[in-house]
C-alpha atoms as a PDB file:
ATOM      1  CA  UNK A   1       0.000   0.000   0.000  1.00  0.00           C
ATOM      2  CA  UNK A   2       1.206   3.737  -1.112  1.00  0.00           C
ATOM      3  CA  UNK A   3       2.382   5.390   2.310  1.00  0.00           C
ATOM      4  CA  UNK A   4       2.787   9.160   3.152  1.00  0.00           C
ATOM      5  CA  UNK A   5       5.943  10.535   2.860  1.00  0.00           C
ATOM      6  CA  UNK A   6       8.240  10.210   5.491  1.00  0.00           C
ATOM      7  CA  UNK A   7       8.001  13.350   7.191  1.00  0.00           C
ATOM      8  CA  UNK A   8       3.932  13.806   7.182  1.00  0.00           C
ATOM      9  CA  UNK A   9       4.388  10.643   8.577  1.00  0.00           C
ATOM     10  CA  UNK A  10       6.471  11.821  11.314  1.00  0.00           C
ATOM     11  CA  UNK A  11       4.762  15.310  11.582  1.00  0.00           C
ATOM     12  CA  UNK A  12       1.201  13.428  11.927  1.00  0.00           C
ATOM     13  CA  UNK A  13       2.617  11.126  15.309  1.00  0.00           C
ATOM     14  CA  UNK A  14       4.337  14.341  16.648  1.00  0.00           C
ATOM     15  CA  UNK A  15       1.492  16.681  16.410  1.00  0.00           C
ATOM     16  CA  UNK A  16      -0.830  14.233  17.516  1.00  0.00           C
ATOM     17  CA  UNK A  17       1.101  13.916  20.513  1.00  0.00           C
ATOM     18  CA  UNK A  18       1.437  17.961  21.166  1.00  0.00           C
ATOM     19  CA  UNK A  19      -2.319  17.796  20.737  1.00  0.00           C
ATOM     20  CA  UNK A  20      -2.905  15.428  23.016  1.00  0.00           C
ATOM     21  CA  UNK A  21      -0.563  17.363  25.513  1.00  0.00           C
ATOM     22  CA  UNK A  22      -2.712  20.716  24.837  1.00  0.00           C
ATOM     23  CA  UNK A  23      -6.261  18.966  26.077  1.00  0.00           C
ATOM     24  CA  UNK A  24      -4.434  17.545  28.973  1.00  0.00           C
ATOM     25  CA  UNK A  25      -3.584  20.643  29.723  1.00  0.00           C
ATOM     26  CA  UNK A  26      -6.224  22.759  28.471  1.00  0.00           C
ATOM     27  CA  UNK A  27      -8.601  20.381  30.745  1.00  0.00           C
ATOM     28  CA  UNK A  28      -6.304  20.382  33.842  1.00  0.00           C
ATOM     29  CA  UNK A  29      -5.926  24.250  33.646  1.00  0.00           C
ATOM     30  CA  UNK A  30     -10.225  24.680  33.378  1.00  0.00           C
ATOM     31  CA  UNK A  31     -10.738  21.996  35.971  1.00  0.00           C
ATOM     32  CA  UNK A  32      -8.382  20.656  38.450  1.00  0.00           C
ATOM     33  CA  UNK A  33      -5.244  23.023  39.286  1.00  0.00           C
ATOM     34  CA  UNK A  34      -6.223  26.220  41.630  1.00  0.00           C
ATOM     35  CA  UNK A  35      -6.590  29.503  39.861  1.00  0.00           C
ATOM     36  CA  UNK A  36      -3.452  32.106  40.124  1.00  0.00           C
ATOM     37  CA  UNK A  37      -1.191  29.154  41.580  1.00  0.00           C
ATOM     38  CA  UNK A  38       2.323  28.965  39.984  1.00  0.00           C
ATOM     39  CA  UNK A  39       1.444  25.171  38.685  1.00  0.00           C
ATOM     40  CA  UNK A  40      -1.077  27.123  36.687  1.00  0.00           C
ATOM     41  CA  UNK A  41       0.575  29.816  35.847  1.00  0.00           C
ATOM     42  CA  UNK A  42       3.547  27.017  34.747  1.00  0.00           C
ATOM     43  CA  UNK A  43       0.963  24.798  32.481  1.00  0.00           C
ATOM     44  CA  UNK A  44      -0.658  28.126  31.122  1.00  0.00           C
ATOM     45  CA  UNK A  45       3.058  29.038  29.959  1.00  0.00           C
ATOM     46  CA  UNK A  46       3.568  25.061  28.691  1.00  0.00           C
ATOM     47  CA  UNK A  47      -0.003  25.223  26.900  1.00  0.00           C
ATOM     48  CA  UNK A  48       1.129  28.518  25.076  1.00  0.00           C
ATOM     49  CA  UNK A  49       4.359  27.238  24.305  1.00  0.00           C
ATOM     50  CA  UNK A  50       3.357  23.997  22.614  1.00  0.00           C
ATOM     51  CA  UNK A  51       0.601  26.091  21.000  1.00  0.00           C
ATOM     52  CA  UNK A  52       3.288  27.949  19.273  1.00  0.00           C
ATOM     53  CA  UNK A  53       5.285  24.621  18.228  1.00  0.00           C
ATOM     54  CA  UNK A  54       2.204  23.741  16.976  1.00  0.00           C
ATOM     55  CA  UNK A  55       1.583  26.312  14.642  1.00  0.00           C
ATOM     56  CA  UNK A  56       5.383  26.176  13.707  1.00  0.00           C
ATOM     57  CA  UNK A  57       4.573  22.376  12.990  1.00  0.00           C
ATOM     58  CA  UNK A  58       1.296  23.040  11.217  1.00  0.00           C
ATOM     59  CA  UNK A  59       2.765  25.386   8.959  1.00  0.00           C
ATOM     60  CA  UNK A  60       5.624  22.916   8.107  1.00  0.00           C
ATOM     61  CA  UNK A  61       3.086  20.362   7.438  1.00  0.00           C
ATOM     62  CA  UNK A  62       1.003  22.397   4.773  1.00  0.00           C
ATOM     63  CA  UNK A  63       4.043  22.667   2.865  1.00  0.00           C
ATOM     64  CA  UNK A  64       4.839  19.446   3.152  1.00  0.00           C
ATOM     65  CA  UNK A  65       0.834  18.557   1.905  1.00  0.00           C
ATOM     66  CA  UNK A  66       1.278  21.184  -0.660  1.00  0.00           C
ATOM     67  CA  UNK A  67       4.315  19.286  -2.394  1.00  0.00           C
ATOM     68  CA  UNK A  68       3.871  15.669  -1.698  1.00  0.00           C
ATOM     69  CA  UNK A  69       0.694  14.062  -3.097  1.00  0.00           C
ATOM     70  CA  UNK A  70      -1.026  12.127  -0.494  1.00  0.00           C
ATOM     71  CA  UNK A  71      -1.744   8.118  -1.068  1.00  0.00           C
ATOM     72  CA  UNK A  72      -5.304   7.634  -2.604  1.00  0.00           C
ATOM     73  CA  UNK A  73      -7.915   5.870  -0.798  1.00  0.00           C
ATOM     74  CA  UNK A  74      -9.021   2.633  -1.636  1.00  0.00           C
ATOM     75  CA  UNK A  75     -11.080   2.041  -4.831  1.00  0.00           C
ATOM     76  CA  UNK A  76     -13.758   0.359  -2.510  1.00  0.00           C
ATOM     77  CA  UNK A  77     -14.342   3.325  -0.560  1.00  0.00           C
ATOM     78  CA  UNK A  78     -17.885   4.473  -1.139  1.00  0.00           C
ATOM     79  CA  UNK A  79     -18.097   8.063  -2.542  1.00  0.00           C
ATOM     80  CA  UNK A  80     -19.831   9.730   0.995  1.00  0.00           C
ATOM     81  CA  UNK A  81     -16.598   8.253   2.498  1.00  0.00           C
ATOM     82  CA  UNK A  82     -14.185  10.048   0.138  1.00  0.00           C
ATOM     83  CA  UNK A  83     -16.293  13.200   0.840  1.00  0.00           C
ATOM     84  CA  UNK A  84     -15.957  12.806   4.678  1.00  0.00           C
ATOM     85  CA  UNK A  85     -12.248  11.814   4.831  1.00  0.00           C
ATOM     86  CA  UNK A  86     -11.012  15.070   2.306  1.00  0.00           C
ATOM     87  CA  UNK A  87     -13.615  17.293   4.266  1.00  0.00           C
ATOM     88  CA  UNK A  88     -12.143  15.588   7.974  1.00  0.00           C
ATOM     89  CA  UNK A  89      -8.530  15.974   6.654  1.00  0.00           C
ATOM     90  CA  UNK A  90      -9.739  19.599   5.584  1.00  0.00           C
ATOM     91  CA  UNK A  91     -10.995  20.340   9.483  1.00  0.00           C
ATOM     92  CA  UNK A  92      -8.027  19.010  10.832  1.00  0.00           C
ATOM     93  CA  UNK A  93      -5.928  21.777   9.294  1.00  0.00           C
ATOM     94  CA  UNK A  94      -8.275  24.192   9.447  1.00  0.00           C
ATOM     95  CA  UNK A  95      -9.448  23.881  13.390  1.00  0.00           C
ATOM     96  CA  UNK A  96      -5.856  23.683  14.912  1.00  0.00           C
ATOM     97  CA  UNK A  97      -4.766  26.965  12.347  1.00  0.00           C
ATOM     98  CA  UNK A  98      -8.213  28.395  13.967  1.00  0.00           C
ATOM     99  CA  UNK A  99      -7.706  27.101  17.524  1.00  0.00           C
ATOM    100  CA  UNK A 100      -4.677  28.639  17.721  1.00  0.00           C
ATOM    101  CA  UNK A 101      -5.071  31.479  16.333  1.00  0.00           C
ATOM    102  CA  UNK A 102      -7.977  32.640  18.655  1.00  0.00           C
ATOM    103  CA  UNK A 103      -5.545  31.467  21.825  1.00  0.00           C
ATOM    104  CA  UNK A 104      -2.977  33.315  20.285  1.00  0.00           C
ATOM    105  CA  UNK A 105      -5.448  36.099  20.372  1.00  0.00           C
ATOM    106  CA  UNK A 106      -6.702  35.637  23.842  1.00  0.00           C
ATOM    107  CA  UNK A 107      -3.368  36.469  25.490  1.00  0.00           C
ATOM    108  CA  UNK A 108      -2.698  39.249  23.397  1.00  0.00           C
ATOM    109  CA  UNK A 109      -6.159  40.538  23.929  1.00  0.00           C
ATOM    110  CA  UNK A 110      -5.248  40.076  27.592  1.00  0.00           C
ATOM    111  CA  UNK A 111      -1.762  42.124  27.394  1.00  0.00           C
ATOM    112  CA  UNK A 112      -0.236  39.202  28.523  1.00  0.00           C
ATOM    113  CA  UNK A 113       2.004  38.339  25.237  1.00  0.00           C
ATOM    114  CA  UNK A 114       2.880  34.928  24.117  1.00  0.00           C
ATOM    115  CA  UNK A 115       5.887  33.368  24.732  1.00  0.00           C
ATOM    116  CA  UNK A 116       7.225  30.745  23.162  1.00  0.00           C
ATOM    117  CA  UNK A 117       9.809  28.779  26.239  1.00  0.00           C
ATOM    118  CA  UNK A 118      10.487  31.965  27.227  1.00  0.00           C
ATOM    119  CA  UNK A 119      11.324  33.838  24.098  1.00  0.00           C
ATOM    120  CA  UNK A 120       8.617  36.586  23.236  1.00  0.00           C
ATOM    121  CA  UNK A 121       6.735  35.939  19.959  1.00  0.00           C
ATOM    122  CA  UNK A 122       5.246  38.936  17.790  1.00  0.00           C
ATOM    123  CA  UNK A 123       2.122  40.674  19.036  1.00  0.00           C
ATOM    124  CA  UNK A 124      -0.541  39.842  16.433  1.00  0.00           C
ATOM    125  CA  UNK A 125      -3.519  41.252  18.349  1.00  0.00           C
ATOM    126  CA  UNK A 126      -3.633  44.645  19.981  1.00  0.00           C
ATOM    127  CA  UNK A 127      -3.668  44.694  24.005  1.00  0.00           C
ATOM    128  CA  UNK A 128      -7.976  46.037  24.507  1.00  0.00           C
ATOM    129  CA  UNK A 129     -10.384  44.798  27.367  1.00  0.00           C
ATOM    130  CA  UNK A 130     -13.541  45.578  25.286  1.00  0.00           C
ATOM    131  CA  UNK A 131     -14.684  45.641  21.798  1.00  0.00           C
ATOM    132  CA  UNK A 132     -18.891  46.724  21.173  1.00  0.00           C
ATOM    133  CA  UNK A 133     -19.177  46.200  24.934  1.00  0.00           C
ATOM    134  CA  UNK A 134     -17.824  42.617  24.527  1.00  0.00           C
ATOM    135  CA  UNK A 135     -14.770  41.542  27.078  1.00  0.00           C
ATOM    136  CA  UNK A 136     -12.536  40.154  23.989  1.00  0.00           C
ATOM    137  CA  UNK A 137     -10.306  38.326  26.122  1.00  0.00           C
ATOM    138  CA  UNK A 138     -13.259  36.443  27.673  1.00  0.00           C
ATOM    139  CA  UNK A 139     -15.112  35.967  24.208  1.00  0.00           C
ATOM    140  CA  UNK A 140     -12.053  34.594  22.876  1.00  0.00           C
ATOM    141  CA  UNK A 141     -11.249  32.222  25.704  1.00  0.00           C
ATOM    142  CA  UNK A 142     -14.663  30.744  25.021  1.00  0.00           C
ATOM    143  CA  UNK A 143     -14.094  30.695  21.075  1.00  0.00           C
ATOM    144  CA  UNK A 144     -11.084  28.990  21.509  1.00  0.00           C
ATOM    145  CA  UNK A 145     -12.235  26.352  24.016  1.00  0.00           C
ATOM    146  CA  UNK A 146     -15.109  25.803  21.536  1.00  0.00           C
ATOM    147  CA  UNK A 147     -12.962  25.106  18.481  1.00  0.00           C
ATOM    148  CA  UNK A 148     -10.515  22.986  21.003  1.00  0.00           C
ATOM    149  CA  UNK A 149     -13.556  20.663  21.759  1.00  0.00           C
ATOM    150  CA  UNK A 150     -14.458  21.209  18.189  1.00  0.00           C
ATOM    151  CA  UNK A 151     -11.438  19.663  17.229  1.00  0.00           C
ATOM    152  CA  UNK A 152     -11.617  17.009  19.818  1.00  0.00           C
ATOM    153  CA  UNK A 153     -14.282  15.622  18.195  1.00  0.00           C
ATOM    154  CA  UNK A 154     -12.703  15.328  14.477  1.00  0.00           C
ATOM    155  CA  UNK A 155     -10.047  13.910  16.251  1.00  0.00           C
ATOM    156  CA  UNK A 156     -12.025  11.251  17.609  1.00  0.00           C
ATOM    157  CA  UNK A 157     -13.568  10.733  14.405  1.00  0.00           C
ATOM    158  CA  UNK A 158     -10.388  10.528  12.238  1.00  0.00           C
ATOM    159  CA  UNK A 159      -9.255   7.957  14.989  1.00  0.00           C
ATOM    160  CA  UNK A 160     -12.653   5.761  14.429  1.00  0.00           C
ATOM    161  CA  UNK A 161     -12.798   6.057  10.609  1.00  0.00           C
ATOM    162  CA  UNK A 162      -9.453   4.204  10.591  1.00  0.00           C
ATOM    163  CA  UNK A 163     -10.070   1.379  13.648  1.00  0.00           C
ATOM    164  CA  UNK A 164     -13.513   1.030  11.257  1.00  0.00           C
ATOM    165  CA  UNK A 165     -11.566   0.930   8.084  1.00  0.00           C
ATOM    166  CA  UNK A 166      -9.098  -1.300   9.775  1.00  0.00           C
ATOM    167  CA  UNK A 167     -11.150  -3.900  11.878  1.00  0.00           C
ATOM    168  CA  UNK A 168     -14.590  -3.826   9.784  1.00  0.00           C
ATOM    169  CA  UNK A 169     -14.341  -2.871   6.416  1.00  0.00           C
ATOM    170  CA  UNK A 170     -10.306  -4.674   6.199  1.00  0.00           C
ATOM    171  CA  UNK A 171      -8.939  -1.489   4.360  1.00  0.00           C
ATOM    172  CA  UNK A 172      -5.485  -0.765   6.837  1.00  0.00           C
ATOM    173  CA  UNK A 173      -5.767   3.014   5.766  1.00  0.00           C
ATOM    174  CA  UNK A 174      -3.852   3.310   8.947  1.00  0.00           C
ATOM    175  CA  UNK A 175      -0.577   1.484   7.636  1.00  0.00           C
ATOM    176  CA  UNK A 176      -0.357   4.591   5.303  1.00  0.00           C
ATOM    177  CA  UNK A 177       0.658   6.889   8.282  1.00  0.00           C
ATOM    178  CA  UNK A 178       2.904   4.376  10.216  1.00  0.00           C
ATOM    179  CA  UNK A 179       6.724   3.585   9.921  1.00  0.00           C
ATOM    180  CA  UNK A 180       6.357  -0.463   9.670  1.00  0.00           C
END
């Protein structure tokens, strides 16, 4: 079977990973570590950090997409299921760009600037506590858990599309993104 190229391959496992780190986190930081605590303001700095690798990473993998043609899905595939896997590899470009963007915009927003391991990153979005009467940084904090949960879910579904693929229909669409 026609594989990815080698380094989609290895950007796909990494980022999944990272992504996995930022819900972790995301969900520890909303629910279990104490408000204005130094472990949160540590995983806040963590969560922005990887957000910023992640965009690197996301970046690098467009180009990648751009110039390496990916493997074609199986003849046998039915033609809603060529519709949903383009339109679920579309989303999961398009909601981690978006995702992080809007956090991005949230701590700039905030006056807080991002920082990437220390090292201070452009400001994209101007430092303001209220646009039409709306608290931006608050608006965007709920955007961007929305499109985090959002993304969550396409996740999941990429992730059951291939263990279907795999176990029920016998098309291993997943050997196309692994090393063996």
């Amino acid at each position: 079977m026609e594989r990815y190229v080698y380094s989609a391959r290895v950007l796909h496992w990494l980022m999944a990973l990272c992504f996995l780190f930022m819900w972790v986190s995301g969900f520890a930081m909303a629910s279990l570590v104490p408000e204005d605590t130094v472990l949160e303001e540590q995983l806040i700095g963590l969560h922005i950090s990887m957000g910023v690798t992640l965009l690197f990473l996301l970046v690098l993998r467009i180009g990648i997409r751009l110039f390496n043609k990916p493997p074609v899905l199986p003849e046998e595939f039915p033609a809603w299921e060529r519709v949903g896997a383009h339109l679920g590899h579309l989303a999961l470009y398009l909601l981690p760009a978006a995702t992080i963007l809007i956090g991005w915009a949230e701590t700039d927003f905030g006056g807080h600037g991002v920082h990437w391991f220390g090292l201070a990153m452009p400001k994209i979005f101007p430092t303001m506590e209220f646009l039409l009467g709306i608290n931006v940084e608050n608006a965007t904090e709920l955007l961007h858990e929305l499109f985090s949960y959002a993304m969550l879910i396409v996740a999941v579904v990429h992730v059951a599309a291939v263990l279907k693929h795999k176990y029920y229909d016998g098309h291993d669409v997943m050997s196309r993104m692994t090393f063996r």
